[in-house]
PDB file of N, CA and C in Angstrom:
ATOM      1  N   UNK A   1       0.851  -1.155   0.000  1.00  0.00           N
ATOM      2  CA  UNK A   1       0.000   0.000   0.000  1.00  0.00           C
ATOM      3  C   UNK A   1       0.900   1.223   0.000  1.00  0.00           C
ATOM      4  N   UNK A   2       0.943   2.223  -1.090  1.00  0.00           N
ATOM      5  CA  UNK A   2       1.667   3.254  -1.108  1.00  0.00           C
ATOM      6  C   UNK A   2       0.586   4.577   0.096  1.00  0.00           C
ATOM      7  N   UNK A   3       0.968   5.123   1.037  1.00  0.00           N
ATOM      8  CA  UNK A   3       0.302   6.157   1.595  1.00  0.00           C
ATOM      9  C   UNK A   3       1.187   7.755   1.095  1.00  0.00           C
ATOM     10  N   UNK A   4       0.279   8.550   0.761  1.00  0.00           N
ATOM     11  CA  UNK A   4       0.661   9.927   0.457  1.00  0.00           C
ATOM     12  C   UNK A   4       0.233  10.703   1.495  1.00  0.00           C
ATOM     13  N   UNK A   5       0.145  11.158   2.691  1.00  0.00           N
ATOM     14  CA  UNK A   5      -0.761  11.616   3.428  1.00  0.00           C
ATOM     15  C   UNK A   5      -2.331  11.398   3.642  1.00  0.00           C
ATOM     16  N   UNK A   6      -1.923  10.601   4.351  1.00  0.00           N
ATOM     17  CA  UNK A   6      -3.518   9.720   4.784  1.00  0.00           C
ATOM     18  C   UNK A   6      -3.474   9.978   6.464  1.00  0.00           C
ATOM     19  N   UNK A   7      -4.928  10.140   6.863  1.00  0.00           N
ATOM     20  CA  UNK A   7      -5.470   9.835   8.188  1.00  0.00           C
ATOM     21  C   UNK A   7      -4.748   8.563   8.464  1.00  0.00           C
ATOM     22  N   UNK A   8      -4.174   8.658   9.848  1.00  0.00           N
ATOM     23  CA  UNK A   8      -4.350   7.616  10.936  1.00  0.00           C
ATOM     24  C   UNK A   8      -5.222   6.222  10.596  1.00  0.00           C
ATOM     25  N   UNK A   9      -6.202   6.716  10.844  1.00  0.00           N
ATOM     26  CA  UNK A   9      -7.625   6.296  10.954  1.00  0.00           C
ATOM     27  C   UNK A   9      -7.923   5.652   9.529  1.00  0.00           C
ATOM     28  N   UNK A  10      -7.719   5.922   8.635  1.00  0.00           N
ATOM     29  CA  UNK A  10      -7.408   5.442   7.199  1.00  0.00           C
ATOM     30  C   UNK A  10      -6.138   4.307   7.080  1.00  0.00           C
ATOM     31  N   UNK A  11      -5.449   4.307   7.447  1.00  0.00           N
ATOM     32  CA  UNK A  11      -4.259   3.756   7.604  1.00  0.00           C
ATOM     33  C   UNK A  11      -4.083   2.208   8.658  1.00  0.00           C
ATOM     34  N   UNK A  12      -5.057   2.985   9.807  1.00  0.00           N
ATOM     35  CA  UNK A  12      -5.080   1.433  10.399  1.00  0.00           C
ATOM     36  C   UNK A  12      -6.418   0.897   9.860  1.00  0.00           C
ATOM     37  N   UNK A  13      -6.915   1.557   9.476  1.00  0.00           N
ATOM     38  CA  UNK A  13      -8.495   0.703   8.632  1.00  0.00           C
ATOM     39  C   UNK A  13      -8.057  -0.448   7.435  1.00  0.00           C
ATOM     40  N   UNK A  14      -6.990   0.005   6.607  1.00  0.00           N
ATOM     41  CA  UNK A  14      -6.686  -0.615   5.706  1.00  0.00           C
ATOM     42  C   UNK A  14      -5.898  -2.125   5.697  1.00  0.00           C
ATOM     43  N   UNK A  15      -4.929  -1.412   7.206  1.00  0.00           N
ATOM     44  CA  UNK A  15      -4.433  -2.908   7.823  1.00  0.00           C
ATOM     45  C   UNK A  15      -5.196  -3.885   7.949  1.00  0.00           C
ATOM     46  N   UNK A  16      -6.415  -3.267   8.852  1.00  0.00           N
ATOM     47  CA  UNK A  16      -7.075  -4.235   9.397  1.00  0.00           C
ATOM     48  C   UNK A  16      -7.997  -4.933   8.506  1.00  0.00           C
ATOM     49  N   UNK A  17      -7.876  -4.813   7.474  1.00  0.00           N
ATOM     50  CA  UNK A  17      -8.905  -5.704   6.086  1.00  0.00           C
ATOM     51  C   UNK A  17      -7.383  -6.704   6.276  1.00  0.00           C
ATOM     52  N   UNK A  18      -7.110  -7.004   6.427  1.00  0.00           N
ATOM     53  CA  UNK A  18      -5.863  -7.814   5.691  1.00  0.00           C
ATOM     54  C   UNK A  18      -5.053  -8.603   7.228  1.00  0.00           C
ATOM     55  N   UNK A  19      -4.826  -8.445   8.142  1.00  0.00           N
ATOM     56  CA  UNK A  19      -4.050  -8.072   9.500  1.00  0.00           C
ATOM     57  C   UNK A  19      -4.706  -8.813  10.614  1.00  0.00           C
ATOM     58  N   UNK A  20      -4.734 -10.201  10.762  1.00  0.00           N
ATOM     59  CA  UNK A  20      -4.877 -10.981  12.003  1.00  0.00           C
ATOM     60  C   UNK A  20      -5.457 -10.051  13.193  1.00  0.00           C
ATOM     61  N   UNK A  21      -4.710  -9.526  13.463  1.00  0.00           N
ATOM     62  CA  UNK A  21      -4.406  -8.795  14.798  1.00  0.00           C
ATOM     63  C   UNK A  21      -4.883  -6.926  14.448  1.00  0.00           C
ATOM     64  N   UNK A  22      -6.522  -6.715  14.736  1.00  0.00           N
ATOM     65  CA  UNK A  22      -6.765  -5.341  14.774  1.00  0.00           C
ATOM     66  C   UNK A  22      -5.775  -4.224  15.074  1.00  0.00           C
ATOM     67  N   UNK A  23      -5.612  -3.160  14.401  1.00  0.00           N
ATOM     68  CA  UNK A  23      -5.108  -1.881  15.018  1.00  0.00           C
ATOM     69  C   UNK A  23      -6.184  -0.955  15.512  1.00  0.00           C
ATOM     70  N   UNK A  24      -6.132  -0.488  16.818  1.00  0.00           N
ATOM     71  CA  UNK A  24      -6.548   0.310  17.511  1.00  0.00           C
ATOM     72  C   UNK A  24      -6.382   1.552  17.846  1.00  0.00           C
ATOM     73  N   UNK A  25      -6.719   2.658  17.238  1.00  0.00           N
ATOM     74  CA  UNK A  25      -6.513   4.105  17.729  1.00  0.00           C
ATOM     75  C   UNK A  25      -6.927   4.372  18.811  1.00  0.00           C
ATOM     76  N   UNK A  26      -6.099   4.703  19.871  1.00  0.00           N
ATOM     77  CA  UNK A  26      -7.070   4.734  21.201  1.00  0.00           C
ATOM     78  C   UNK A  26      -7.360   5.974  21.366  1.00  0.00           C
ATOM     79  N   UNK A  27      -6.084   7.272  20.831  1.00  0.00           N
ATOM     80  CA  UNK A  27      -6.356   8.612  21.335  1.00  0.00           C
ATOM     81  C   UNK A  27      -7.177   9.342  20.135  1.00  0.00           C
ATOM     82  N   UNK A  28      -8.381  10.050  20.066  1.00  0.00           N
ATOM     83  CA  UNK A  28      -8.808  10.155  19.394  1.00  0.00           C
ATOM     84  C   UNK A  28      -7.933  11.702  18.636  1.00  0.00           C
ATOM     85  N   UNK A  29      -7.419  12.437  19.281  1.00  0.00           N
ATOM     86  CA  UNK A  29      -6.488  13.015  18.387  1.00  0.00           C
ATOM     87  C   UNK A  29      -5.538  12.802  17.546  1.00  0.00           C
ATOM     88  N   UNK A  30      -5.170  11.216  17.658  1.00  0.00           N
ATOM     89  CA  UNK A  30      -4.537  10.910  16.440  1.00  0.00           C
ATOM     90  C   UNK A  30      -4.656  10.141  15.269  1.00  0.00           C
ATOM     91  N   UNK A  31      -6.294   9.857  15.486  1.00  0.00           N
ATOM     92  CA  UNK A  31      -6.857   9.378  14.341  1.00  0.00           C
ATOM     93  C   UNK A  31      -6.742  10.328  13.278  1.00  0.00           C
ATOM     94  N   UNK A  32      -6.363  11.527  13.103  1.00  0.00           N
ATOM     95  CA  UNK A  32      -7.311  12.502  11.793  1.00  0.00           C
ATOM     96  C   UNK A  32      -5.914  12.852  11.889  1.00  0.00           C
ATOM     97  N   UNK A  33      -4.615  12.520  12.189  1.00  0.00           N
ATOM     98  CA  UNK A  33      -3.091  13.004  11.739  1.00  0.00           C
ATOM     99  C   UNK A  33      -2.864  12.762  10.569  1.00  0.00           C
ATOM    100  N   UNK A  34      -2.289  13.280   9.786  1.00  0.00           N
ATOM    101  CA  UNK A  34      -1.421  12.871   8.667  1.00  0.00           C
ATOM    102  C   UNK A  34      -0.387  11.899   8.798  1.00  0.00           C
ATOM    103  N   UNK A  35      -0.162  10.960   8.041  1.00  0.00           N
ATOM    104  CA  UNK A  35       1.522  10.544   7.521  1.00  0.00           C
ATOM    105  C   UNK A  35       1.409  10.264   6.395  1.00  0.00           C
ATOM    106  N   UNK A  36       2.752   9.971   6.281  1.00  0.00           N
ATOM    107  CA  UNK A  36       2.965   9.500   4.897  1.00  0.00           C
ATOM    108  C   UNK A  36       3.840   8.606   4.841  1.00  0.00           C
ATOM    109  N   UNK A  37       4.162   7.719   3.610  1.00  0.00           N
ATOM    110  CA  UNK A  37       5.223   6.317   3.722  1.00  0.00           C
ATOM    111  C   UNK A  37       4.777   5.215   2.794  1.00  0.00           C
ATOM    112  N   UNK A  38       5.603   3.947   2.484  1.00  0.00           N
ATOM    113  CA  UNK A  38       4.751   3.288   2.027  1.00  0.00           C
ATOM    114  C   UNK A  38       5.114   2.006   3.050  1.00  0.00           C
ATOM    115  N   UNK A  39       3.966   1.051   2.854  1.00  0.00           N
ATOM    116  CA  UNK A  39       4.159   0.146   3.936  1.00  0.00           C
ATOM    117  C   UNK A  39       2.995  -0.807   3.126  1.00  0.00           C
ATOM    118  N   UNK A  40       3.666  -2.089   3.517  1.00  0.00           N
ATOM    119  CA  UNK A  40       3.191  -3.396   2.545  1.00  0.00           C
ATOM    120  C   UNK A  40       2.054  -3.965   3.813  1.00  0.00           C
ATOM    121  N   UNK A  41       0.608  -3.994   3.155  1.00  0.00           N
ATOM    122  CA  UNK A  41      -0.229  -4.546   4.155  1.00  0.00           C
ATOM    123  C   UNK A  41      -0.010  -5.886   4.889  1.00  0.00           C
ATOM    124  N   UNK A  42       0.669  -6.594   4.479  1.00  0.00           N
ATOM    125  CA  UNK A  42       1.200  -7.867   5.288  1.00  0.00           C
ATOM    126  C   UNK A  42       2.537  -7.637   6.017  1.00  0.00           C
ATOM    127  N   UNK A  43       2.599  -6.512   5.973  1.00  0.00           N
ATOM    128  CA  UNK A  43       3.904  -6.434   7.351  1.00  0.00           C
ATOM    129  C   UNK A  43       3.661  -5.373   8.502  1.00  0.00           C
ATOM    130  N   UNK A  44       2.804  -5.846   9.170  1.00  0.00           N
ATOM    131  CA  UNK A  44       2.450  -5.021  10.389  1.00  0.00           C
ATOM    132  C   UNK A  44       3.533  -3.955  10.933  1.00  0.00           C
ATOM    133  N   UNK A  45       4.589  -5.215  11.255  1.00  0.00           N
ATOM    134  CA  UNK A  45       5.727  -4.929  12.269  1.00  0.00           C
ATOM    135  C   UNK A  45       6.472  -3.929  11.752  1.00  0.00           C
ATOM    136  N   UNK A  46       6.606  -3.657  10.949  1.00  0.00           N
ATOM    137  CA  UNK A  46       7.089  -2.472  10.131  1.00  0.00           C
ATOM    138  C   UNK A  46       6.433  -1.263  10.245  1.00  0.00           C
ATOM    139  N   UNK A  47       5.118  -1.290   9.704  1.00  0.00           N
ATOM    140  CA  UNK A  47       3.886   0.242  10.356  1.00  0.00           C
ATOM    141  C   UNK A  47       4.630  -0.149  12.019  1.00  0.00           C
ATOM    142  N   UNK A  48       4.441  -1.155  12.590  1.00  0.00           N
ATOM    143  CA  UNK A  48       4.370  -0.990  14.215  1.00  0.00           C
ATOM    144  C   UNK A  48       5.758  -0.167  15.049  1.00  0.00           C
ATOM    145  N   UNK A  49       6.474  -0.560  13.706  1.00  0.00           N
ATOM    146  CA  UNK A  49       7.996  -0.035  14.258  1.00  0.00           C
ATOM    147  C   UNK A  49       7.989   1.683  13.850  1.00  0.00           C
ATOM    148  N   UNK A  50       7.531   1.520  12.816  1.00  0.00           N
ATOM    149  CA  UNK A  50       7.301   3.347  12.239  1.00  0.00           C
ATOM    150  C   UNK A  50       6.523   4.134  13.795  1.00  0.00           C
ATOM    151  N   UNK A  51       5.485   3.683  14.012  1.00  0.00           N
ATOM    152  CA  UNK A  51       4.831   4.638  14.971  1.00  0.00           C
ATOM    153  C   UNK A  51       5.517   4.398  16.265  1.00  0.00           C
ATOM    154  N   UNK A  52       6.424   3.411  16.737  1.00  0.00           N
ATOM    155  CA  UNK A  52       7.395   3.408  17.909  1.00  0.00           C
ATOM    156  C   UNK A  52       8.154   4.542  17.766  1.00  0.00           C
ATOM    157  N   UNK A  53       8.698   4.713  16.364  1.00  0.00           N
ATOM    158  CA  UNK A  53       9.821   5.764  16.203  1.00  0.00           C
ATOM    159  C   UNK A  53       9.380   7.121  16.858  1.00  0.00           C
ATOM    160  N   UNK A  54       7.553   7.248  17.044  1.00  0.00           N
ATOM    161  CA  UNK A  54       7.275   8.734  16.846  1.00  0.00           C
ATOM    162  C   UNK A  54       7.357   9.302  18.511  1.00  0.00           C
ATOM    163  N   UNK A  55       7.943  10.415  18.597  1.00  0.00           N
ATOM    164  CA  UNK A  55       7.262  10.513  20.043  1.00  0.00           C
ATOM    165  C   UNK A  55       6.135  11.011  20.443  1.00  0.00           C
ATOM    166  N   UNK A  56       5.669  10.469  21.638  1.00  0.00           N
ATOM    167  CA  UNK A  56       4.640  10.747  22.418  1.00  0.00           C
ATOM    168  C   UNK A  56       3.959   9.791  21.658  1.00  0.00           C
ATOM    169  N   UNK A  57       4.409   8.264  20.943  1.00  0.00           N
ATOM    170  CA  UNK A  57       3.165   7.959  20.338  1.00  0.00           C
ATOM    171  C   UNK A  57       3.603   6.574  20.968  1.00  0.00           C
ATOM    172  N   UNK A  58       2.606   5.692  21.834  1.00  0.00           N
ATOM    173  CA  UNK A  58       2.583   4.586  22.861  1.00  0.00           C
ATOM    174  C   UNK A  58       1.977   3.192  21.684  1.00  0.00           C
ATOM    175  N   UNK A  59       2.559   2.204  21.479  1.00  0.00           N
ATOM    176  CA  UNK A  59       2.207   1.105  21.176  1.00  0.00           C
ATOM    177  C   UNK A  59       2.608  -0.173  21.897  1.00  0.00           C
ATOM    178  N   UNK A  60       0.837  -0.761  22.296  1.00  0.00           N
ATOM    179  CA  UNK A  60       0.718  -2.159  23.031  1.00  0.00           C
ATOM    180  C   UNK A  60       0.408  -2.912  21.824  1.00  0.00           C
ATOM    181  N   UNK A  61       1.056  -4.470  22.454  1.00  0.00           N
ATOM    182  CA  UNK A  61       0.518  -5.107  21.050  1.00  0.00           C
ATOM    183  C   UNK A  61       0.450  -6.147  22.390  1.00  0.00           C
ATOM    184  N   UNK A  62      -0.457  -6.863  22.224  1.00  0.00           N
ATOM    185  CA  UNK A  62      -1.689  -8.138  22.836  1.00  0.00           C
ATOM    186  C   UNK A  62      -1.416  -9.102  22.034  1.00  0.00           C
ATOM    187  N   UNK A  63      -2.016 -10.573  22.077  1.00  0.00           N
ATOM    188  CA  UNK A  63      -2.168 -11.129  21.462  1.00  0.00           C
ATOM    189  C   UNK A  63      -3.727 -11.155  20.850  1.00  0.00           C
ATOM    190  N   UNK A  64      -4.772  -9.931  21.092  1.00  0.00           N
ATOM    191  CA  UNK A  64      -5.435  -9.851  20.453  1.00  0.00           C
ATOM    192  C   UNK A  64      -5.439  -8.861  19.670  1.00  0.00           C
ATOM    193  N   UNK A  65      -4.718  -7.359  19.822  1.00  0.00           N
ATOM    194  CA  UNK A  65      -4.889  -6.254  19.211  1.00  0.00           C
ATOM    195  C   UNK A  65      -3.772  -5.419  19.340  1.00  0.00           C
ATOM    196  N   UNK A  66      -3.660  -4.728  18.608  1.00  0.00           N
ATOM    197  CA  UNK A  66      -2.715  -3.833  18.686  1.00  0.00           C
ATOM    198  C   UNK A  66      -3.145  -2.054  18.893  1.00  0.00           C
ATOM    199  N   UNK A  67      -2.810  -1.406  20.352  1.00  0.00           N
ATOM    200  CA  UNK A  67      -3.337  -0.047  20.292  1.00  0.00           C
ATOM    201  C   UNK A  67      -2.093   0.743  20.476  1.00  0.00           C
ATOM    202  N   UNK A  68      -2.984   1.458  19.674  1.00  0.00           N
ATOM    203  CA  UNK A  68      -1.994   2.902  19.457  1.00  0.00           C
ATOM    204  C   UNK A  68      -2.471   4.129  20.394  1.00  0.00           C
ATOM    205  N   UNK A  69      -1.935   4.552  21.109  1.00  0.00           N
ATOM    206  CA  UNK A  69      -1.828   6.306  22.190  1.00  0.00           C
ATOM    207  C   UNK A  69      -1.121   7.021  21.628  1.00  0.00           C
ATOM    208  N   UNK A  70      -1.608   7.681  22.394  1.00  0.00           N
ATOM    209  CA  UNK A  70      -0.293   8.686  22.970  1.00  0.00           C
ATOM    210  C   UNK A  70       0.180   8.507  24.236  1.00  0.00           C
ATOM    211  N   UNK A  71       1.547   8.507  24.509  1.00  0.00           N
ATOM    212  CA  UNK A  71       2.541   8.491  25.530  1.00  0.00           C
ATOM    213  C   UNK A  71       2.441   9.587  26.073  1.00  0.00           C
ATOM    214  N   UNK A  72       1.762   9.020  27.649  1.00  0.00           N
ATOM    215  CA  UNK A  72       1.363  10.187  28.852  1.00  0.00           C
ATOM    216  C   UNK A  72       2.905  10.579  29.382  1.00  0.00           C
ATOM    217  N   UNK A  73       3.697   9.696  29.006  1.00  0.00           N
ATOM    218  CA  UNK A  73       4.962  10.142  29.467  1.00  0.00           C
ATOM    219  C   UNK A  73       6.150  10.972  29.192  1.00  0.00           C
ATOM    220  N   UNK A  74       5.376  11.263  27.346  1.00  0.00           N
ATOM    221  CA  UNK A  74       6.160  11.913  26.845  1.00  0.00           C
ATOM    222  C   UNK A  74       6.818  13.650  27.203  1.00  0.00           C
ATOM    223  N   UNK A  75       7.634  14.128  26.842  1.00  0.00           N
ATOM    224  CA  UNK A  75       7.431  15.703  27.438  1.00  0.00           C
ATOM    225  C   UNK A  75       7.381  16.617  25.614  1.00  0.00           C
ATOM    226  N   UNK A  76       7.425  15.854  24.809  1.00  0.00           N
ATOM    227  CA  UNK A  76       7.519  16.521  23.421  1.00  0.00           C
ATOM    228  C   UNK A  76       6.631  15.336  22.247  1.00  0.00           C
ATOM    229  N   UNK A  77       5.953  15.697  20.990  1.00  0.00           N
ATOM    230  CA  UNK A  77       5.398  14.683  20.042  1.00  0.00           C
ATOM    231  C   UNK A  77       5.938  15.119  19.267  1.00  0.00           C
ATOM    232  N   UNK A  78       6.115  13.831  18.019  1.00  0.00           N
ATOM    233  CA  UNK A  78       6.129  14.839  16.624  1.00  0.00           C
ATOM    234  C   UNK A  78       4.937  14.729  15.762  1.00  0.00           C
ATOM    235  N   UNK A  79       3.623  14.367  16.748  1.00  0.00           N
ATOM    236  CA  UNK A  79       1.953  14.681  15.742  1.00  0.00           C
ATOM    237  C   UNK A  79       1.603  15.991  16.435  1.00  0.00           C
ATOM    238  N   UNK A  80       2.024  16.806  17.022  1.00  0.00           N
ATOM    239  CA  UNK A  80       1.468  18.009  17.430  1.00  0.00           C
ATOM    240  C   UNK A  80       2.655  19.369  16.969  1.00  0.00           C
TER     241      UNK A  80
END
């Protein structure tokens, strides 16, 4: 899947047609973010490693789901 600036929210929607394991937006401010990138729908771990990189941005992965935050711990983001 090539992304040009797409929603969040667009982005884990698309995974999740394809993706065992749901992605979850938990903070609702970062559903409607931009990114951009390209990322192959059968490689999760790759999107999963991209949004580790970001700060202030928190990823749990379960063995049922995978959610995405924001990091209450952070003191700086780079979605704001």
């Amino acid at each position: 899947m090539c992304l040009t600036r797409n929603r969040w929210s667009v982005v884990a929607a698309e995974f999740n047609r394809y993706a065992p394991k749901p992605i979850e937006i938990a903070t609702p401010a970062l559903r409607d973010l931009q990114i951009s990138g390209v990322f192959a729908t059968d490689d999760t771990e790759a999107f999963i490693a991209f949004l580790r990189s970001l700060k202030g941005v928190r990823v749990d992965v379960t063995t049922t789901r995978i959610r995405v935050s924001r990091d209450p711990g952070a003191t700086a983001s780079d979605y704001t």
